[in-house]
Protein backbone atom coordinates (compact mmCIF):
# COMPACT_ATOMS: atom_id res chain seq x y z
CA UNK A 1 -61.41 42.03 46.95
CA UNK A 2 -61.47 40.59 43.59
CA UNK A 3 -63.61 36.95 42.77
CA UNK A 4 -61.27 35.63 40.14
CA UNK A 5 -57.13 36.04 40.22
CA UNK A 6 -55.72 35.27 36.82
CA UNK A 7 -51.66 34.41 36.48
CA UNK A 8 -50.38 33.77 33.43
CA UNK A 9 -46.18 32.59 32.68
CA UNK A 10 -44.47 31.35 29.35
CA UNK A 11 -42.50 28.44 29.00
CA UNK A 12 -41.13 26.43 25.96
CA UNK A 13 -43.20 23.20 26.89
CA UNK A 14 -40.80 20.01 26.96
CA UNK A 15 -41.50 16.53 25.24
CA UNK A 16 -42.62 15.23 29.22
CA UNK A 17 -45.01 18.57 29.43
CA UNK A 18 -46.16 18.22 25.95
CA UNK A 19 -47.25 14.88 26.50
CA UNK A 20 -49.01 15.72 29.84
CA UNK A 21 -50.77 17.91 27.70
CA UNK A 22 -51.92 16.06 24.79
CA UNK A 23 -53.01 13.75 27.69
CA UNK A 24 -55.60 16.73 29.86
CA UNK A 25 -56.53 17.32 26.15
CA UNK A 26 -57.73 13.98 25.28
CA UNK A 27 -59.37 12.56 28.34
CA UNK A 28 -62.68 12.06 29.19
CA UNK A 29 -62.20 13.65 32.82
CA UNK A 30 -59.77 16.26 33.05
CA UNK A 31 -59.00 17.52 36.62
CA UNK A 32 -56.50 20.03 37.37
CA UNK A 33 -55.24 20.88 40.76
CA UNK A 34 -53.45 23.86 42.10
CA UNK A 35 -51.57 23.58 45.32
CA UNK A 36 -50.44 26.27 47.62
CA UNK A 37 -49.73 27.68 51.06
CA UNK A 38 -53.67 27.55 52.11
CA UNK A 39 -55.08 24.55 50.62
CA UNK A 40 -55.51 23.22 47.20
CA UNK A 41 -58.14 24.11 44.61
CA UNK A 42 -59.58 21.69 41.74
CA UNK A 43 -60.49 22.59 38.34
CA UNK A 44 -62.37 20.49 35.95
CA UNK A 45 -61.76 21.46 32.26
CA UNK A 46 -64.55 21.68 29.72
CA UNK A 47 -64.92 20.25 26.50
CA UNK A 48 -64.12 23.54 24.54
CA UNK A 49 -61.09 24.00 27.13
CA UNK A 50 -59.70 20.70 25.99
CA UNK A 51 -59.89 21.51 22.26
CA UNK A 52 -58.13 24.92 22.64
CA UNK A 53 -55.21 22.87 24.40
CA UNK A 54 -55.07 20.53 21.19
CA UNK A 55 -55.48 23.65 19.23
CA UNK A 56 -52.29 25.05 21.05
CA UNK A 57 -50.16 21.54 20.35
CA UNK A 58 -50.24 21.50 16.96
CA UNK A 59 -49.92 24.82 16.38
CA UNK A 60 -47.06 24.29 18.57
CA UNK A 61 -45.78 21.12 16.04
CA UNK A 62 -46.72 23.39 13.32
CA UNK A 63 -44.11 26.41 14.26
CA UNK A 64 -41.61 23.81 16.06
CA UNK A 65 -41.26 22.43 12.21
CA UNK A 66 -40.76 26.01 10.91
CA UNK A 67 -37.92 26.83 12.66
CA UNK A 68 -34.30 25.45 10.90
């Protein structure tokens, strides 16, 4: 059995998700849960984590302007 299950999905973020976000991105503390049928699990994201979600919004921003 494996140790790690990755899951991926793509979505065009709304203005409510961006915003949630920008938030994870710029706190001090940024704790994610996942819920499910057996329990929930907690995730705290690092510093560098943080940054590559910031990188991802305004790149976002960046190729939302692009578009006519």
């Amino acid at each position: 059995m494996a140790d790690k299950v990755y899951e991926s999905f793509e979505i065009t973020a709304n203005q409510k998700e961006r915003s949630l976000i920008n938030a994870l991105s710029k706190a001090s503390r940024s704790l994610i849960r996942i819920h499910g049928d057996s329990g929930s699990a907690y995730h705290q994201l690092k510093a560098q984590q943080k940054r590559q979600l910031s990188d991802v919004l305004s790149l976002y921003a960046l190729l939302d302007k692009s578009v006519p």
